[in-house]
N, C-alpha and C. Protein backbone atom coordinates (compact mmCIF):
# COMPACT_ATOMS: atom_id res chain seq x y z
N UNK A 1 13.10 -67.14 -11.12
CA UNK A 1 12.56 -65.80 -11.12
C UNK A 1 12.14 -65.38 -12.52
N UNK A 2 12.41 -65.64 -13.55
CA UNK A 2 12.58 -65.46 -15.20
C UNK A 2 11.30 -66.15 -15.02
N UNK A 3 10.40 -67.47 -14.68
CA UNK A 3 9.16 -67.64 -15.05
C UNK A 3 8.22 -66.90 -14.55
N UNK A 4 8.66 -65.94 -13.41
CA UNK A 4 7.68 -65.29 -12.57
C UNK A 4 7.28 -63.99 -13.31
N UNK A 5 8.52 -63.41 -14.07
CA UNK A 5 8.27 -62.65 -14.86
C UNK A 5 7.81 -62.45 -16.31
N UNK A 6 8.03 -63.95 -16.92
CA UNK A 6 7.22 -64.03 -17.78
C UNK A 6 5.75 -64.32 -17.58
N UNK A 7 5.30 -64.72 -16.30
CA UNK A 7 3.86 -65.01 -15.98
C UNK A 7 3.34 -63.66 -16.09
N UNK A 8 4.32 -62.84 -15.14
CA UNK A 8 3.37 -61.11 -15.07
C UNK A 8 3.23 -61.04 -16.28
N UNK A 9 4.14 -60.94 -17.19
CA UNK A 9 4.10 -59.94 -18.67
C UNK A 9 3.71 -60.69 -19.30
N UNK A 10 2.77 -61.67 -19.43
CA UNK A 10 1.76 -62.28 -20.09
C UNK A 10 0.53 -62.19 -19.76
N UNK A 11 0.32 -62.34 -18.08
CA UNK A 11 -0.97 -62.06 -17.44
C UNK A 11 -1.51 -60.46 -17.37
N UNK A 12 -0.57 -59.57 -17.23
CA UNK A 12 -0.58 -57.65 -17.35
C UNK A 12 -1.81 -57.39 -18.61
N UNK A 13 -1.69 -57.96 -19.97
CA UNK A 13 -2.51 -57.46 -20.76
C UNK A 13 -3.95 -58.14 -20.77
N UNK A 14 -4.30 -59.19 -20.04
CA UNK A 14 -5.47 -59.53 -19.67
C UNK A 14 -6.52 -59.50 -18.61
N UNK A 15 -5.09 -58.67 -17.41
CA UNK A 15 -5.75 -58.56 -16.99
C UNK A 15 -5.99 -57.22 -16.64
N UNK A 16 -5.84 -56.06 -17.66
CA UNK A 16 -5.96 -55.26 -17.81
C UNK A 16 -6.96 -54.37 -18.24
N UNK A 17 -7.55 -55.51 -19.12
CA UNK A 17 -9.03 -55.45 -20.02
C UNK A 17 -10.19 -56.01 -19.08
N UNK A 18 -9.73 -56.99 -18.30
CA UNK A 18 -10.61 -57.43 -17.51
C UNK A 18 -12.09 -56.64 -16.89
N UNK A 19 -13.46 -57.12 -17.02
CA UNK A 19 -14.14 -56.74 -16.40
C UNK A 19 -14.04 -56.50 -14.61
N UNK A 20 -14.72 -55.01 -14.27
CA UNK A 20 -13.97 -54.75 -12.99
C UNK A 20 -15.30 -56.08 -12.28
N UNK A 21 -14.32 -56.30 -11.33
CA UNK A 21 -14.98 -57.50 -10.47
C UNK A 21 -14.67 -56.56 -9.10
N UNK A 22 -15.89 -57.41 -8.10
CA UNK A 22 -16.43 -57.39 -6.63
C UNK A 22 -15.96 -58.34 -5.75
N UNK A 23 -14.86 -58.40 -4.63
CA UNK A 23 -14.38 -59.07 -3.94
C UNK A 23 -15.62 -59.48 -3.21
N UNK A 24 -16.20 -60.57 -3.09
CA UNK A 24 -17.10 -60.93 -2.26
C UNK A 24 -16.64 -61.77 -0.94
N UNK A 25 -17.87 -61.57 -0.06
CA UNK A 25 -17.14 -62.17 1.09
C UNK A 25 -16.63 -63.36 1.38
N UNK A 26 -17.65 -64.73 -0.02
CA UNK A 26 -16.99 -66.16 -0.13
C UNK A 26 -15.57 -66.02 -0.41
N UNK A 27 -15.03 -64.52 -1.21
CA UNK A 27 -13.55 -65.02 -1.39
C UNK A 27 -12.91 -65.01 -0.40
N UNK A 28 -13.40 -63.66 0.52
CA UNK A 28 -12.35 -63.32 1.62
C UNK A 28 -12.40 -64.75 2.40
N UNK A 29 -13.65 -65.63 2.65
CA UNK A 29 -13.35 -66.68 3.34
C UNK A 29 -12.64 -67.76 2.83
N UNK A 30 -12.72 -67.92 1.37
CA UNK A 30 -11.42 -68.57 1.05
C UNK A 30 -9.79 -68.16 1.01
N UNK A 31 -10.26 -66.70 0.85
CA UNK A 31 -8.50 -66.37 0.70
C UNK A 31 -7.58 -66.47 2.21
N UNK A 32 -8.58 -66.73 2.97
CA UNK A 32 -7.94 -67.01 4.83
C UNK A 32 -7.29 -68.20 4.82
N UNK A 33 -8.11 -68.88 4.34
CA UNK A 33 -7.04 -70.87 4.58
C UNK A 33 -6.31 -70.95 3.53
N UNK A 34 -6.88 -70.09 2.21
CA UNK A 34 -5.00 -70.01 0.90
C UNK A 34 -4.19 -69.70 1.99
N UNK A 35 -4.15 -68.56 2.68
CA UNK A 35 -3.21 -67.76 2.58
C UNK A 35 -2.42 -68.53 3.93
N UNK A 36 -3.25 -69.26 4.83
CA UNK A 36 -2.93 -69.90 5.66
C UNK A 36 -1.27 -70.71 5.32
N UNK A 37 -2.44 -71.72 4.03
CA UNK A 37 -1.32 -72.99 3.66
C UNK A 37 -0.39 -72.63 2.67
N UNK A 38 -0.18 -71.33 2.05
CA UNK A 38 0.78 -70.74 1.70
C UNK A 38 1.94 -70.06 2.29
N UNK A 39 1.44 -69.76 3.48
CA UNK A 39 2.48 -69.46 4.69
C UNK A 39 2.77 -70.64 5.24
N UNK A 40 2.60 -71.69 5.25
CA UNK A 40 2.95 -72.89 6.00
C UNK A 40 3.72 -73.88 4.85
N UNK A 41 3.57 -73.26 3.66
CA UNK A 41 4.62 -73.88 2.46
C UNK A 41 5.58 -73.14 2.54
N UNK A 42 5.30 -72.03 2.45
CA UNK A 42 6.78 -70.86 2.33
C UNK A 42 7.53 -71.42 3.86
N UNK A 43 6.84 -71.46 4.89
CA UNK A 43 7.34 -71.47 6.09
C UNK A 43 8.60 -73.37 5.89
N UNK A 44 7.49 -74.32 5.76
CA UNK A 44 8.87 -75.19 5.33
C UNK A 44 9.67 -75.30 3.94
N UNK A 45 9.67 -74.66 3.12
CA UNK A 45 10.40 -74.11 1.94
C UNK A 45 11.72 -73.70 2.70
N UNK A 46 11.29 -72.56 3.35
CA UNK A 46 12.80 -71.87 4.23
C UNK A 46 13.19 -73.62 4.78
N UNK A 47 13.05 -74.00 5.32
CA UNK A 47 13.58 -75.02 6.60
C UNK A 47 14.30 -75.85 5.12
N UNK A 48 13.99 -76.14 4.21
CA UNK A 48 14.71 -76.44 2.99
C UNK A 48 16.31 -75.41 2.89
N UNK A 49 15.66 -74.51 2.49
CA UNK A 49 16.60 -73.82 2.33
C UNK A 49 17.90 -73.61 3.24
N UNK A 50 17.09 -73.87 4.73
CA UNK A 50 18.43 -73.37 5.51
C UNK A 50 18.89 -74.90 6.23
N UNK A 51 18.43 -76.00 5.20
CA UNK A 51 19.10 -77.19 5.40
C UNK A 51 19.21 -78.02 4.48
N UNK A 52 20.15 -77.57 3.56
CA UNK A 52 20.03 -78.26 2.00
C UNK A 52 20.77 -79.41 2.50
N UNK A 53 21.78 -79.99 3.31
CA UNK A 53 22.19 -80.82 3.59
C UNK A 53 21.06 -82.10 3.50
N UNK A 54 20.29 -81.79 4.46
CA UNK A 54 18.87 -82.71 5.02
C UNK A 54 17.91 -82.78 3.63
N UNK A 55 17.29 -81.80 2.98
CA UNK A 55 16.08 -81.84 1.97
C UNK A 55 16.69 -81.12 1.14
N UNK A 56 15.65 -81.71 -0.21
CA UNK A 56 16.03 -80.94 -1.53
C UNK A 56 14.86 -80.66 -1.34
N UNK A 57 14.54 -79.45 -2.29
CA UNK A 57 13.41 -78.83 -3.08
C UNK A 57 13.16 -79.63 -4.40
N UNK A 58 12.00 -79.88 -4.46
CA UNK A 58 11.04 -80.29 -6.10
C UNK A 58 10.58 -79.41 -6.32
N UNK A 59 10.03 -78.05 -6.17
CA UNK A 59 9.52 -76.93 -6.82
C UNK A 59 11.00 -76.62 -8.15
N UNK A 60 10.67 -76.92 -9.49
CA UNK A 60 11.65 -76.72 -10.26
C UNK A 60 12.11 -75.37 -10.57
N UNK A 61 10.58 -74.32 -9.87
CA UNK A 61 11.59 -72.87 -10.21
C UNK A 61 12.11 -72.39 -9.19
N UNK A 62 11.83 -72.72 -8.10
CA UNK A 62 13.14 -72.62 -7.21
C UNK A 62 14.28 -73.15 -7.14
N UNK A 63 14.27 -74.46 -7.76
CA UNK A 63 15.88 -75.16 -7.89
C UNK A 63 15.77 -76.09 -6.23
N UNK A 64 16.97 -77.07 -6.65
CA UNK A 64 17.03 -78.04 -5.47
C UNK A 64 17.10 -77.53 -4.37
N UNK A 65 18.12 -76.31 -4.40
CA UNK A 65 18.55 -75.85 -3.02
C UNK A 65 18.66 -74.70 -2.96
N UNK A 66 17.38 -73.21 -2.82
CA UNK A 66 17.46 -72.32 -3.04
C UNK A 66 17.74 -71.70 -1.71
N UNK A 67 18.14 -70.57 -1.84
CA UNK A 67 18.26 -69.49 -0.84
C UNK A 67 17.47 -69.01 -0.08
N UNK A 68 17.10 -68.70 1.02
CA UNK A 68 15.99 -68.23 1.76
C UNK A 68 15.57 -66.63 1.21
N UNK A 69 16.29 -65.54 -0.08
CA UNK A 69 15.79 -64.77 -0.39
C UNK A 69 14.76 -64.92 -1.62
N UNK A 70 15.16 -66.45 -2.18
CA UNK A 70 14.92 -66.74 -3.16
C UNK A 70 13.44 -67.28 -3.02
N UNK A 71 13.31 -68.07 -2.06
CA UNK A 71 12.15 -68.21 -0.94
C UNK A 71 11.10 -67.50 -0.70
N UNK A 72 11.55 -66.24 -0.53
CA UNK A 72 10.61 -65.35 0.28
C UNK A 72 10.14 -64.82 -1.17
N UNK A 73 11.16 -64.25 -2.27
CA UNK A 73 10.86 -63.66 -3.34
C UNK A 73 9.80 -64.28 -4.31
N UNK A 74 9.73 -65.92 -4.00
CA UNK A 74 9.04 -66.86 -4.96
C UNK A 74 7.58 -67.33 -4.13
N UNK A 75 7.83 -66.90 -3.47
CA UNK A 75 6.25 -66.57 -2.76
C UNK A 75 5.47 -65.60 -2.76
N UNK A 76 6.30 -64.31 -2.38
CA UNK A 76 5.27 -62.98 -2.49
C UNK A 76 5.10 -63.19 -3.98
N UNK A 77 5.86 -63.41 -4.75
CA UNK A 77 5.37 -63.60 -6.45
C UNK A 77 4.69 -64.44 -6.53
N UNK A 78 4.11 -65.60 -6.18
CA UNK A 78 3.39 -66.60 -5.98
C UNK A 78 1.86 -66.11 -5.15
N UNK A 79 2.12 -65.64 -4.11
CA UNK A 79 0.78 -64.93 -3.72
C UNK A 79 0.48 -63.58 -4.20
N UNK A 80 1.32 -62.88 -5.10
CA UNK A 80 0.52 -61.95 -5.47
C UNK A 80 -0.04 -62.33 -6.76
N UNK A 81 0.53 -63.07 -7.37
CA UNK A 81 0.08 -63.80 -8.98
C UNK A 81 -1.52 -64.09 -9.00
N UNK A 82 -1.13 -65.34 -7.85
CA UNK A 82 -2.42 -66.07 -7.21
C UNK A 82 -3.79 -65.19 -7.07
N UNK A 83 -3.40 -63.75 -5.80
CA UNK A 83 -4.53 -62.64 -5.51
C UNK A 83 -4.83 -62.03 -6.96
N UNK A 84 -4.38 -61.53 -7.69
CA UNK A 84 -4.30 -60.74 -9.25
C UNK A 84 -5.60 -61.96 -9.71
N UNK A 85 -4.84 -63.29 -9.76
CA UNK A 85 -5.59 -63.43 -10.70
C UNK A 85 -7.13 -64.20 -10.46
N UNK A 86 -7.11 -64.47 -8.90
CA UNK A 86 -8.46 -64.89 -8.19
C UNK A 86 -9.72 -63.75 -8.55
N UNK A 87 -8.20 -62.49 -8.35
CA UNK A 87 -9.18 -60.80 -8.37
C UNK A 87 -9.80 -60.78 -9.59
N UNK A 88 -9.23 -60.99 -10.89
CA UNK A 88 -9.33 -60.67 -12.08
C UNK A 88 -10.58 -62.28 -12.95
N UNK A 89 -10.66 -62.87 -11.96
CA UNK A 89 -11.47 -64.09 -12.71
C UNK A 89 -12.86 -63.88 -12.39
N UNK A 90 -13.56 -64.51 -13.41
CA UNK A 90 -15.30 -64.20 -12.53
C UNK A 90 -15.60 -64.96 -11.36
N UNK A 91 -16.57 -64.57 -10.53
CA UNK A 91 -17.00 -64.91 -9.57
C UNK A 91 -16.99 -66.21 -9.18
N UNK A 92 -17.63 -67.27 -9.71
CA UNK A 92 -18.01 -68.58 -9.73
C UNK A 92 -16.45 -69.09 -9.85
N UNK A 93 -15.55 -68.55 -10.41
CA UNK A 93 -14.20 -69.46 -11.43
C UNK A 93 -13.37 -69.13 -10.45
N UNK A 94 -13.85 -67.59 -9.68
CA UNK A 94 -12.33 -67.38 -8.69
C UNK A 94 -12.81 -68.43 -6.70
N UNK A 95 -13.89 -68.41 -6.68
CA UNK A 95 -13.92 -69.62 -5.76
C UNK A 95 -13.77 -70.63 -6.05
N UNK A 96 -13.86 -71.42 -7.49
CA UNK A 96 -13.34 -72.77 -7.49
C UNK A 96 -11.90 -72.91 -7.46
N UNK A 97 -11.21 -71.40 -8.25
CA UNK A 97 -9.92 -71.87 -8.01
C UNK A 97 -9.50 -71.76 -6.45
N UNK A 98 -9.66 -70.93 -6.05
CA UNK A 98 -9.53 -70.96 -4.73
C UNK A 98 -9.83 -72.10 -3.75
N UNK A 99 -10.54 -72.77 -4.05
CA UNK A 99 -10.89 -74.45 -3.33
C UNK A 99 -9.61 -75.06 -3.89
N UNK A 100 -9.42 -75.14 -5.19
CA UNK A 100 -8.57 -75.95 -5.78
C UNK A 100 -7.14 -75.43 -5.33
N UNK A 101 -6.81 -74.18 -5.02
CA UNK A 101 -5.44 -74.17 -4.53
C UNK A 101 -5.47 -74.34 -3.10
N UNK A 102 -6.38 -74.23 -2.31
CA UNK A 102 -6.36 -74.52 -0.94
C UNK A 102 -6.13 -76.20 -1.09
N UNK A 103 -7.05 -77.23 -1.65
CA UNK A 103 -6.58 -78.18 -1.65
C UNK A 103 -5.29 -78.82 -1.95
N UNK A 104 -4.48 -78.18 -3.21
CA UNK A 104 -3.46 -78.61 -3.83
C UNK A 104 -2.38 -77.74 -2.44
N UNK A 105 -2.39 -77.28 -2.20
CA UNK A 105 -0.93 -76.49 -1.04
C UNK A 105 -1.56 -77.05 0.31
N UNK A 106 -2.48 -77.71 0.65
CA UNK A 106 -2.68 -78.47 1.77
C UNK A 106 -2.22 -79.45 1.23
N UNK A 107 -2.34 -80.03 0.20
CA UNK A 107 -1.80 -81.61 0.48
C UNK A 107 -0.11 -81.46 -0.16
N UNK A 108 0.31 -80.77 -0.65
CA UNK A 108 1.94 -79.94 -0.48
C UNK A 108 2.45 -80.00 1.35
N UNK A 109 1.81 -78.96 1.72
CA UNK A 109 2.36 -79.24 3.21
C UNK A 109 1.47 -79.94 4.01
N UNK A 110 0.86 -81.27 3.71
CA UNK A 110 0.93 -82.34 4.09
C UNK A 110 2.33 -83.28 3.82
N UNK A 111 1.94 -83.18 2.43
CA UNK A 111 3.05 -84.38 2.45
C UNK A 111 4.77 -83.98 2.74
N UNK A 112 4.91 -82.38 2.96
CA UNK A 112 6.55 -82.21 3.41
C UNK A 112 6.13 -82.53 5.49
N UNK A 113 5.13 -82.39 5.66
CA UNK A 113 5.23 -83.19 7.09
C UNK A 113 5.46 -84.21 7.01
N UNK A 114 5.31 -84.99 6.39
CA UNK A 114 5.72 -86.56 6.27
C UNK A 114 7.27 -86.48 5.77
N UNK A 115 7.77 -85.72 5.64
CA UNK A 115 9.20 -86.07 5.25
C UNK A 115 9.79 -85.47 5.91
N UNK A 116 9.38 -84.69 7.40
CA UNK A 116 9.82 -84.27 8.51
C UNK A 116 10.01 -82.70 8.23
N UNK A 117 9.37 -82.14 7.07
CA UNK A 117 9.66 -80.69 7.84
C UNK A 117 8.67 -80.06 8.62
N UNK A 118 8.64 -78.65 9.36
CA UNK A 118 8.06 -78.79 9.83
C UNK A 118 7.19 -77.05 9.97
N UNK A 119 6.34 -76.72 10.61
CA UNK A 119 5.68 -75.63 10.26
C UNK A 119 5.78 -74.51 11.30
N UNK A 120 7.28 -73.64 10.84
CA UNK A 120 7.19 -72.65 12.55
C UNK A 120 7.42 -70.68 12.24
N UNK A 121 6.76 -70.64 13.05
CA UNK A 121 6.86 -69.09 12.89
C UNK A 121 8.08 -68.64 13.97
């Protein structure tokens, strides 16, 4: 939680100054499948959590075997970081990142399907 908060209070003064930007509709269509495979990480994250016996965690700021509040807390901080700073980037830079984290958290919960967890609401 200590890196989440040093991310804000480093990111707060830049993006403060920031030129105001226009949510366009390419983002909203990317921010649908982020937000997808970010709920489907958080979603087997918990199944970690509420079976440390079975899986460890490799996310190092959550720790091997975090708590399911710890979980939920390191995500909404994780997707609101993410929205802030898609919001706060120019146009062209906040859809590439947005490709690039859709790719990188799809192949995240790809590969925890392969190690049997699994994706449930």
């Amino acid at each position: 939680m200590k890196y989440i908060i040093l991310i804000i209070l480093c990111l707060t003064p830049a993006l403060a100054q920031a030129e105001p930007f226009t949510w366009d509709k390419l983002n909203t269509q990317l921010h649908i499948p982020l937000t997808i495979v970010m709920i489907a990480d958080m979603q087997q994250t918990l199944q970690i959590a509420r079976e440390p016996e079975a899986y460890t965690e490799t996310n190092k700021v959550l720790g091997e075997h975090p708590t399911e509040r710890e979980v939920y807390s390191y995500f909404a901080a994780y997707y609101g970081l993410t929205s802030l700073l898609i919001y706060a980037l120019p146009e062209k830079w906040s859809h590439m990142f947005q490709v690039g984290m859709i790719g990188h958290q799809s192949s995240v919960v790809a590969n925890n399907l392969t190690i049997g967890l699994r994706i449930g609401f």
